[in-house]
Protein backbone atom coordinates (compact mmCIF):
# COMPACT_ATOMS: atom_id res chain seq x y z
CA UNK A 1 0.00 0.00 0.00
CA UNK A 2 1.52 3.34 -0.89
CA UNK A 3 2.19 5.55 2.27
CA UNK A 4 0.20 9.10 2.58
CA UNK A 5 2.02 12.13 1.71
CA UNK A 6 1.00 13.56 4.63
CA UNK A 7 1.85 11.65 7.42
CA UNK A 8 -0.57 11.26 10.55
CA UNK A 9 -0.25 13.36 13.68
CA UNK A 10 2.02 10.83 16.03
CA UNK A 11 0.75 12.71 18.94
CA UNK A 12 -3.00 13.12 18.14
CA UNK A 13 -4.15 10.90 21.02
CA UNK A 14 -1.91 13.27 23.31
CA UNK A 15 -3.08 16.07 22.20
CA UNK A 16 -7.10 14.47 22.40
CA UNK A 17 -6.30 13.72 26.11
CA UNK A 18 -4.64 16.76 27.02
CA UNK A 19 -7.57 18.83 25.92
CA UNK A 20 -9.85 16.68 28.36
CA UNK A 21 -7.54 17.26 31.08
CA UNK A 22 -8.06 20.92 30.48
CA UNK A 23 -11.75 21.59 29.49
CA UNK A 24 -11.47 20.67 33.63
CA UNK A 25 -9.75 24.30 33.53
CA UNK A 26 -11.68 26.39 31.95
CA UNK A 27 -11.53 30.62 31.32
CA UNK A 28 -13.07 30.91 35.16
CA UNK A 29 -10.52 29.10 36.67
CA UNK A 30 -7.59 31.21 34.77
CA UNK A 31 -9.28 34.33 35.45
CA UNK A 32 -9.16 33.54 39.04
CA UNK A 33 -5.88 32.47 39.10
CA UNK A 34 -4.70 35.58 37.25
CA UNK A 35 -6.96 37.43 39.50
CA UNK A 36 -5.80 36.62 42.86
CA UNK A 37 -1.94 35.96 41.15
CA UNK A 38 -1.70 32.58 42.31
CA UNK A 39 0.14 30.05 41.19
CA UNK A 40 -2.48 27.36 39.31
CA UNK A 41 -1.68 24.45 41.69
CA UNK A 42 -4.52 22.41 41.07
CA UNK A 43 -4.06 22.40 37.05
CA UNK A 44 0.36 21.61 37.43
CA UNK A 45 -1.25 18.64 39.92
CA UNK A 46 -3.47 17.69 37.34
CA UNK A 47 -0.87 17.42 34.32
CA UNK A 48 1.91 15.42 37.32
CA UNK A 49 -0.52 12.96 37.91
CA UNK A 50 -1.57 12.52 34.43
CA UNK A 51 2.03 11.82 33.70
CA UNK A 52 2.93 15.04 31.14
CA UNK A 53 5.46 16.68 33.42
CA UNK A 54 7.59 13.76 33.70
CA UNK A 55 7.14 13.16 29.48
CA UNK A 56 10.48 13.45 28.55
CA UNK A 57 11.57 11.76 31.93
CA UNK A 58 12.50 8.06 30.76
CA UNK A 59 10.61 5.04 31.80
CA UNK A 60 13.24 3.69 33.96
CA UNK A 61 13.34 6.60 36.31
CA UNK A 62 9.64 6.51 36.04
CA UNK A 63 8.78 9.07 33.37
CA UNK A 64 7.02 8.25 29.58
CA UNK A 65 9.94 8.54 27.53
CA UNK A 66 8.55 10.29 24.49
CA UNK A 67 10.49 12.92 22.40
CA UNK A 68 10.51 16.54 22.77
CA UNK A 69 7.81 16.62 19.92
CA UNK A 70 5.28 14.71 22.17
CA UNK A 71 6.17 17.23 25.17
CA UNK A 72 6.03 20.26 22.25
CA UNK A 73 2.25 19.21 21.49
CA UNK A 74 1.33 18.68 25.51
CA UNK A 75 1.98 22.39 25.60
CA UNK A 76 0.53 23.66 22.49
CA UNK A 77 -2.77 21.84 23.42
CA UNK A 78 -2.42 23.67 26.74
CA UNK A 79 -2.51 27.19 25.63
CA UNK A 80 -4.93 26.07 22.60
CA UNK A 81 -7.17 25.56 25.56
CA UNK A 82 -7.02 28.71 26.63
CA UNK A 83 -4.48 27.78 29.75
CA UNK A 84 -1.01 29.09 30.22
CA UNK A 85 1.91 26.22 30.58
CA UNK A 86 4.02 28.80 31.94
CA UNK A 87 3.46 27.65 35.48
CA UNK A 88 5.33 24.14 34.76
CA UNK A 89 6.87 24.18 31.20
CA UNK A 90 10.36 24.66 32.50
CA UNK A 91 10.43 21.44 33.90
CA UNK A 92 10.56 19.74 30.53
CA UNK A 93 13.15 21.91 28.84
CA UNK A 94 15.39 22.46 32.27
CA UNK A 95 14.99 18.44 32.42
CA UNK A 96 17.62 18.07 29.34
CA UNK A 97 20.44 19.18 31.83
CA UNK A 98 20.26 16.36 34.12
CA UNK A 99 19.53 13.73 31.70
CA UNK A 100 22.38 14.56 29.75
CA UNK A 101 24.84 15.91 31.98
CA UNK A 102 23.97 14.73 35.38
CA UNK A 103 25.52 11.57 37.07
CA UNK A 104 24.09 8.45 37.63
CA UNK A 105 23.37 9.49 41.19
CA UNK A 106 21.41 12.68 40.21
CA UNK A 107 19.24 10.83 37.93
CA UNK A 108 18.34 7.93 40.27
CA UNK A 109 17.77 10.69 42.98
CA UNK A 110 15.79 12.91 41.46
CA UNK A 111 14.14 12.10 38.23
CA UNK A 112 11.51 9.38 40.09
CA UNK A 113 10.74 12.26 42.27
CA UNK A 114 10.01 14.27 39.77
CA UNK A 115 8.36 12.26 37.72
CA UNK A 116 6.04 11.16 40.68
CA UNK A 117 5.62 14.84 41.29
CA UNK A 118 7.08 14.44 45.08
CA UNK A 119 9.44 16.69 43.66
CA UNK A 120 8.89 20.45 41.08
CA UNK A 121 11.89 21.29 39.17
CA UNK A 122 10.86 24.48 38.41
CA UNK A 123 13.21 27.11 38.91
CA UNK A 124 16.29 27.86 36.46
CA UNK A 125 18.72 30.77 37.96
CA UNK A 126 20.59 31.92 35.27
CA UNK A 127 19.77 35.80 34.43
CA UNK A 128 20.97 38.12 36.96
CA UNK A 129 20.35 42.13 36.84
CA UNK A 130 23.48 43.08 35.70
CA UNK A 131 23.95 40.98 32.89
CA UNK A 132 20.68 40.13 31.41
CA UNK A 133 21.25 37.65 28.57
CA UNK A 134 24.74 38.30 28.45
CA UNK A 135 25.17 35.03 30.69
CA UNK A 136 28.94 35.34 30.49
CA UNK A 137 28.86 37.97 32.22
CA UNK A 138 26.97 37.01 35.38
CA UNK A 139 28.16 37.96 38.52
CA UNK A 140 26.95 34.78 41.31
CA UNK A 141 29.92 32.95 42.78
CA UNK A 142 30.13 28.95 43.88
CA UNK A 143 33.47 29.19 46.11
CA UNK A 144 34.06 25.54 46.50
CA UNK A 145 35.19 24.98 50.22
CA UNK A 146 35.62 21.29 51.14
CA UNK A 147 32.72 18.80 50.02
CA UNK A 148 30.27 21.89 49.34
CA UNK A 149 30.04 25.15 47.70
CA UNK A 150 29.39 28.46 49.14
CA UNK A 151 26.88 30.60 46.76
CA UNK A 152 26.66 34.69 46.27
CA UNK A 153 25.07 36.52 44.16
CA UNK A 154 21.77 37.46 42.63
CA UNK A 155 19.24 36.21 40.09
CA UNK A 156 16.23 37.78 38.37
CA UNK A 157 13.37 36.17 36.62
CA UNK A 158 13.33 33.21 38.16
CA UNK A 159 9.99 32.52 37.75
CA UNK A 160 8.36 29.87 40.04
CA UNK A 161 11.12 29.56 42.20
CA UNK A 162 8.48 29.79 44.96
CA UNK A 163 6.64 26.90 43.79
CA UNK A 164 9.72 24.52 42.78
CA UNK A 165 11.51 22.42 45.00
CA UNK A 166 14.63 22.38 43.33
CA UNK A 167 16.26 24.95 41.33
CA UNK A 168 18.77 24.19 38.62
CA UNK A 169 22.10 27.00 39.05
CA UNK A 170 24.42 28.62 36.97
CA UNK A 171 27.28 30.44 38.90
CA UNK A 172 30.96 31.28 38.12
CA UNK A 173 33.35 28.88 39.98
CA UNK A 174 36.34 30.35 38.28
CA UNK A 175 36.46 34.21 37.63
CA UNK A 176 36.17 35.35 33.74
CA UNK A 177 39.64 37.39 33.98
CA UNK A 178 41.34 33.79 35.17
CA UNK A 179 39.65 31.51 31.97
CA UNK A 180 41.27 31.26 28.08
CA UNK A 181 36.86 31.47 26.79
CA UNK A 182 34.44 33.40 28.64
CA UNK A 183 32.11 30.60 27.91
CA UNK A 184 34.71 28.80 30.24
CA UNK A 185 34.20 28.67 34.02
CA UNK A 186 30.94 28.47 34.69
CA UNK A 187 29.46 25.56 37.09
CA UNK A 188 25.72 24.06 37.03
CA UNK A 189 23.81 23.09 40.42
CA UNK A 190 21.09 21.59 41.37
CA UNK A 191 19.58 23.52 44.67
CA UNK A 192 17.72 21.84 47.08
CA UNK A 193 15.37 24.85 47.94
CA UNK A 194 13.26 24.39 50.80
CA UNK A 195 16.54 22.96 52.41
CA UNK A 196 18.37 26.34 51.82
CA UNK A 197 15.11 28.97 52.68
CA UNK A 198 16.18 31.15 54.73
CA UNK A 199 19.83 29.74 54.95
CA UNK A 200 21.58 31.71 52.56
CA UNK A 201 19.06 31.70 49.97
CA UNK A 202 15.87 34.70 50.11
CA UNK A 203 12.85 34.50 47.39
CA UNK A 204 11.07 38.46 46.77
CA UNK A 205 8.26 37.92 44.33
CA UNK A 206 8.21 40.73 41.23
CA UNK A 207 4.60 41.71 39.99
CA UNK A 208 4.72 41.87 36.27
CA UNK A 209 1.77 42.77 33.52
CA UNK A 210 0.98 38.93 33.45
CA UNK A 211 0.84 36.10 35.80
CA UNK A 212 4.09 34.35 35.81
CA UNK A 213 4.99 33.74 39.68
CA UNK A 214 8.56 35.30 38.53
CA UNK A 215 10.72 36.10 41.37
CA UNK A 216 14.62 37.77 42.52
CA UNK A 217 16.61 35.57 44.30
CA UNK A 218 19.67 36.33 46.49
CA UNK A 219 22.17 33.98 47.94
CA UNK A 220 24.33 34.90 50.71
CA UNK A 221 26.95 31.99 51.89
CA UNK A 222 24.62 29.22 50.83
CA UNK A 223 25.74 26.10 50.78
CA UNK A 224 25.27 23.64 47.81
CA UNK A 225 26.95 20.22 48.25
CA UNK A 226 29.63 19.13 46.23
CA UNK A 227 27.63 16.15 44.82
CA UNK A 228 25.13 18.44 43.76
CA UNK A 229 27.69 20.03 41.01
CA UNK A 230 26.16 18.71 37.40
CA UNK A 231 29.11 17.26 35.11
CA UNK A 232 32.44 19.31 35.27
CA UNK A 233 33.09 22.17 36.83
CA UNK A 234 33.64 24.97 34.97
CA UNK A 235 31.65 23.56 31.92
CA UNK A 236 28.11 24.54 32.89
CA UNK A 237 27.42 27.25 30.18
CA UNK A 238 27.80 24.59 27.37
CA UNK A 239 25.62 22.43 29.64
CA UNK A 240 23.04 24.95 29.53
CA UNK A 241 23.35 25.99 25.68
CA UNK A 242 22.65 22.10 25.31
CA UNK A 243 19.26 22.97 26.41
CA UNK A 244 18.41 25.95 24.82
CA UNK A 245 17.16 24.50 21.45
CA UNK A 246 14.67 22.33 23.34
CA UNK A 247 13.46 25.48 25.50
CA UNK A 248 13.16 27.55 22.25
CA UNK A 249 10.91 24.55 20.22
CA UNK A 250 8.98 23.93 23.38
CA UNK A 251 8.12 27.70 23.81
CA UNK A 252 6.86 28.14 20.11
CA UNK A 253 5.11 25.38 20.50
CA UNK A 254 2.88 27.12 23.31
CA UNK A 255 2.99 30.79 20.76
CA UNK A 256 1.08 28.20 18.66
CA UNK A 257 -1.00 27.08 20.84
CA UNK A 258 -1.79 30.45 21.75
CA UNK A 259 -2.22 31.89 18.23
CA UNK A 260 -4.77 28.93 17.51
CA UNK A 261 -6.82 30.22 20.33
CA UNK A 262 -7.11 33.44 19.16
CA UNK A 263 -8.34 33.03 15.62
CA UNK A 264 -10.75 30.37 16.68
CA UNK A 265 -12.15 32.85 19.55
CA UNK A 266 -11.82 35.42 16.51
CA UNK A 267 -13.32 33.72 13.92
CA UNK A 268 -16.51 32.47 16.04
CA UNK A 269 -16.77 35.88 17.12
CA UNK A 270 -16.79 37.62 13.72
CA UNK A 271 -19.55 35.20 12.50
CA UNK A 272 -22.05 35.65 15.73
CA UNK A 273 -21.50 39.68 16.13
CA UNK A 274 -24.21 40.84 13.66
CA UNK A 275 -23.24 45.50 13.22
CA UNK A 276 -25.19 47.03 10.11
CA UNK A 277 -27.23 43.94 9.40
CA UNK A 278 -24.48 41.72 8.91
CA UNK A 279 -21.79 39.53 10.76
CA UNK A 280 -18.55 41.90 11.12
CA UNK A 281 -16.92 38.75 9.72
CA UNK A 282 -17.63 39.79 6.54
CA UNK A 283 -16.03 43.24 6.42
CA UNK A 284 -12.67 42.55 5.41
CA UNK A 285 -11.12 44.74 7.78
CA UNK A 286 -11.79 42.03 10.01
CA UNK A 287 -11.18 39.06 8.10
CA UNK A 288 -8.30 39.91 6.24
CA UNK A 289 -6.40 40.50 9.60
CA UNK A 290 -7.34 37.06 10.84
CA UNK A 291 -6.43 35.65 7.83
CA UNK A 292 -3.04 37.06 7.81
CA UNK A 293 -2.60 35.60 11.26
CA UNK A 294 -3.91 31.99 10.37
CA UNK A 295 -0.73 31.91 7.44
CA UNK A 296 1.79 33.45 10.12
CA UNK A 297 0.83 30.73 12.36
CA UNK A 298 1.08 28.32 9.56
CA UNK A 299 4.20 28.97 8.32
CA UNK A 300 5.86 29.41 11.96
CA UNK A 301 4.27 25.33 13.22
CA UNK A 302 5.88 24.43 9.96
CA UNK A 303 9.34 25.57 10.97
CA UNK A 304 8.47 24.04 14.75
CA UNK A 305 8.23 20.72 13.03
CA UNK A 306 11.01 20.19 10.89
CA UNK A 307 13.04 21.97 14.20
CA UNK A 308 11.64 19.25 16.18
CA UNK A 309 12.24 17.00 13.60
CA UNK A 310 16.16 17.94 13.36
CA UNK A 311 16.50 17.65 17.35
CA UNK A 312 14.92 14.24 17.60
CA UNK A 313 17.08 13.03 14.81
CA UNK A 314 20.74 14.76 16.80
CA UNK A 315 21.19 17.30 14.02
CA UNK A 316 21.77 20.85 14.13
CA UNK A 317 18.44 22.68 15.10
CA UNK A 318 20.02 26.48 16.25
CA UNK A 319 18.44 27.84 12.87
CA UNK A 320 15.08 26.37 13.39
CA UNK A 321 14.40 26.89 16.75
CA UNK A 322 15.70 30.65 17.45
CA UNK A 323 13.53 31.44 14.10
CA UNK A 324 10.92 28.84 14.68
CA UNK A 325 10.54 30.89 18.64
CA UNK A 326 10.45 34.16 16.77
CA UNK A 327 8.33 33.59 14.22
CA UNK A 328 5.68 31.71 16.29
CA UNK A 329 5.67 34.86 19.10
CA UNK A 330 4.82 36.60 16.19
CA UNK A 331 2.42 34.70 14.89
CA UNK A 332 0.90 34.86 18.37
CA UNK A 333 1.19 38.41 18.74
CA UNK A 334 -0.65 39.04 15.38
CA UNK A 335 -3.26 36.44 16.13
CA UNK A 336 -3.58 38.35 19.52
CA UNK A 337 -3.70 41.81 18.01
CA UNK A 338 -5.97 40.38 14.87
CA UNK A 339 -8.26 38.93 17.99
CA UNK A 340 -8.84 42.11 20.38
CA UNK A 341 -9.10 44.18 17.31
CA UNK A 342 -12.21 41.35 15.79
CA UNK A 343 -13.81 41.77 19.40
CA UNK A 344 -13.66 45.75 20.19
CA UNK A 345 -14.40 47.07 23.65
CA UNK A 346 -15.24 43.06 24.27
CA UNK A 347 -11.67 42.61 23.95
CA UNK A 348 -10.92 43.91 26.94
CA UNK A 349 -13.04 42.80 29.03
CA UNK A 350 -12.21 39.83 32.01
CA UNK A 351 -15.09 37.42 30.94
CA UNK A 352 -14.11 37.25 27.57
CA UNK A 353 -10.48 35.95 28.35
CA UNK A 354 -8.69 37.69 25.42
CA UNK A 355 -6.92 40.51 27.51
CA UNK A 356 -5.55 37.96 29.54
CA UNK A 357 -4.04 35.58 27.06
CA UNK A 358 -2.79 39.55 25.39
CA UNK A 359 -0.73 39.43 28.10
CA UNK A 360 0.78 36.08 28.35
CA UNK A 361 0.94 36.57 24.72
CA UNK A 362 3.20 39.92 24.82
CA UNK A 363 6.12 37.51 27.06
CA UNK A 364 7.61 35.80 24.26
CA UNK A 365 9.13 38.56 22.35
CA UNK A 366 11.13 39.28 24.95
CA UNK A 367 11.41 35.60 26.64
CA UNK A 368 13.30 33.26 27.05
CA UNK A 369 15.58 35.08 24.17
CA UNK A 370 14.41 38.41 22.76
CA UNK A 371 13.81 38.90 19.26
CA UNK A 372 16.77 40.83 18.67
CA UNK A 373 18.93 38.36 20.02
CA UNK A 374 17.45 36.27 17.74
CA UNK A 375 18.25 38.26 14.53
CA UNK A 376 21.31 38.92 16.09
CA UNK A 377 21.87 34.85 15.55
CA UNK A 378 20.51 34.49 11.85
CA UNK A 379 22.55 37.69 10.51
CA UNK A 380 25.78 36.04 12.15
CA UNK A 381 25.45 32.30 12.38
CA UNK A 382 23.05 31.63 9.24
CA UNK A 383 23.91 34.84 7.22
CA UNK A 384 27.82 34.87 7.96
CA UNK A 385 27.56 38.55 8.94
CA UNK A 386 30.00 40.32 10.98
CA UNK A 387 28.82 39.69 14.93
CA UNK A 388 26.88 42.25 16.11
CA UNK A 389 27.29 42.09 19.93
C-alpha cells in the first residue's frame, strides 16, 4: 500500500487527552488564578498525575519517555485551551540538563521524584540584573570549600522559584579574567530549595503585567553540596546551551498554541456579532487580519516541526528553533492583536479571556531570548555577517 504524503499526527491521542484534562480548567478558573496571582496548583497537579510533566523523563526513572515533539504538542494543546503552561513548562526543557549531563546518582535521585511529582523542578537561575542575557557575564559565585560550595550573588526572573523544590544554578566557579573562553568557568547546580530557605538563599516575588509567579533571588553563603555540582566544573554554560534549542521549540510550541486560540475565539466571534445587518466577519477589515494571522501561524508550526524534527534526529536545530521561537511569538502576537481588534471594547473585558491571554501573549518577544537576540543569531550564524554584539 503506498504511504500518505501527509503523514498522521504521532501525537494526536496526546493532544485528544490533554484537551480533556483541560476543558477541567476552563476561562473561570484562569481568570481567578490571574486574579488573585496565584500560582495554578490544582491544574500543574493535574498534568503530574496525568504523567505530562515527567514526558520526557524516561521510563526507567519513572517518566514516559517520548520525544521533545510529544512534550512540544502537551503544551501547544495547553494554551490552545485557553491555559497558560508557563506555570510548569520549565520542567521539561530544564529536564535536558540532568539527563544529559547529570551523574548516575542525580538521575536515580531525582528524576523518580520528579516524575512522581514528590518533587517540582521548576526554577532555572541563570539571568541576573546586571547581565541580562549576556550570561557570560553574570556575577553569582560557587566558592568551592571542602565537600560543598558556598553561593553569592543574585538572580532575576526566576519565575516559580516559589513553587519549585529544586532549582537548577548557573554560577561562576572560576572568575572570567582567570579563563582562556568566557564561555569557560561556569558551574551548574542543582539547589535543594526548601533545604536552603532562609539559609543563605531569600525569594522576593516581582509583579509583572501577566501572571508568571517570577521572582529575585539572592544567595548569601549558601551552601550547595559538592555532589550536587552537574558534570564538570567549569563547563556549565555549554551544559546549559545544550538545552536551549529544546526550550526555544517547546516555547513556540505554546505561541502556537496560543495563536490557535485566538483566531478560533476570533473567527466564532466575527460570525455571531451581527453591526449594520451583517456579521462583522464579513467586512474585510476584520477578516483579512485574521487571515493574515492563520498563514503566520502556519508557516511558523511548519518551521516548529522540521526543528523538532532535526533535534529528535541529533542534528543541528540552532536555525530552526531561534527562528521557529520568533516567528511563532509573532504569529501569536498578530493572532492576539488580529483577535482584540475582531472583538472591540469586548476585547478587553475579564469574561471574555482575550486581555488575559494579550498578556501572556506579549512575554515571548522578549522571553526566554528576545527577538533581537534572535536576529542577532541568523545575521551572524546563518547569514555569515559580521557579529553584532
Amino acid at each position: 500500500m503506498d504511504q500518505p504524503l501527509i503523514a498522521a499526527d504521532p501525537h494526536a491521542e496526546i493532544r485528544e487527552e490533554v484537551a480533556k484534562l483541560c476543558a477541567r480548567f476552563p476561562g473561570e478558573y484562569w481568570r481567578q488564578v490571574d486574579r488573585d496571582r496565584a500560582y495554578p496548583t490544582a491544574f500543574v497537579q493535574a498534568l503530574t498525575e496525568a504523567g505530562y510533566l515527567g514526558a520526557l523523563i524516561p521510563e526507567e526513572y519513572g517518566g514516559a519517555g517520548l520525544p521533545l515533539s510529544a512534550a512540544a504538542a502537551i503544551l501547544e494543546e495547553i494554551h490552545k485551551s485557553g491555559g497558560n503552561a508557563g506555570a510548569c513548562h520549565a520542567q521539561m526543557y530544564i529536564m535536558g540538563t540532568i539527563l544529559r549531563h547529570g551523574s548516575p546518582d542525580q538521575k536515580k535521585r531525582y528524576l523518580p521524584k520528579i516524575a512522581s511529582g514528590e518533587l517540582r523542578l521548576q526554577a532555572f537561575g541563570v539571568t541576573e540584573p546586571t547581565s541580562g542575557t549576556d550570561t557570560t557575564a553574570l556575577r553569582t559565585v560557587a566558592r568551592r570549600e571542602g565537600d560543598r560550595y558556598i553561593v553569592n550573588g543574585q538572580k532575576i526572573w526566576t519565575s516559580r522559584a516559589e513553587h519549585s523544590d529544586l532549582m537548577l544554578l548557573l554560577a561562576r566557579t572560576t572568575p572570567r579574567d582567570q579563563v582562556a573562553k568566557k564561555t569557560d568557568g561556569l558551574s551548574t547546580f542543582i539547589v535543594d530549595m526548601k533545604a536552603a530557605l532562609g539559609k543563605g538563599l531569600t525569594i522576593r516575588p516581582i509583579r509583572t503585567m501577566m501572571n508568571h509567579n517570577t521572582t529575585e533571588v539572592f544567595f548569601d553563603n549558601m551552601e550547595v553540596p559538592a555532589e550536587n555540582l552537574v558534570g564538570l566544573e567549569g563547563k556549565g554554560f555549554r551544559y546549559i546551551l545544550d538545552g536551549m534549542n529544546a526550550e526555544r521549540l517547546l516555547i513556540s510550541s505554546e505561541s502556537i498554541g496560543d495563536a490557535k486560540w485566538f483566531i478560533r475565539k476570533a473567527v466564532d466571534y466575527s460570525k455571531e456579532r451581527v453591526l449594520f445587518g451583517r456579521p462583522i466577519g464579513q467586512n474585510q477589515g476584520v477578516q483579512f487580519p485574521i487571515a493574515r494571522a492563520y498563514a503566520q501561524m502556519r508557516a511558523a508550526e511548519a518551521l516548529l516541526k522540521l526543528g523538532l524534527e532535526k533535534f529528535e534526529a541529533g542534528l543541528p536545530c540552532g536555525e530552526e528553533a531561534n527562528m521557529g521561537k520568533m516567528l511563532a511569538a509573532d504569529a501569536a502576537w498578530a493572532a492576539g492583536e488580529a483577535c482584540i481588534q475582531t472583538h472591540g471594547g469586548f476585547g478587553f473585558a475579564e469574561e471574555y479571556d482575550v486581555e488575559r491571554k494579550y498578556r501572556e501573549a506579549r512575554l515571548y518577544q522578549v522571553a526566554p531570548i528576545s527577538t533581537n537576540l534572535v536576529l542577532s543569531y541568523i545575521g551572524e550564524h546563518v547569514l555569515g555577517m559580521p557579529r553584532s554584539y
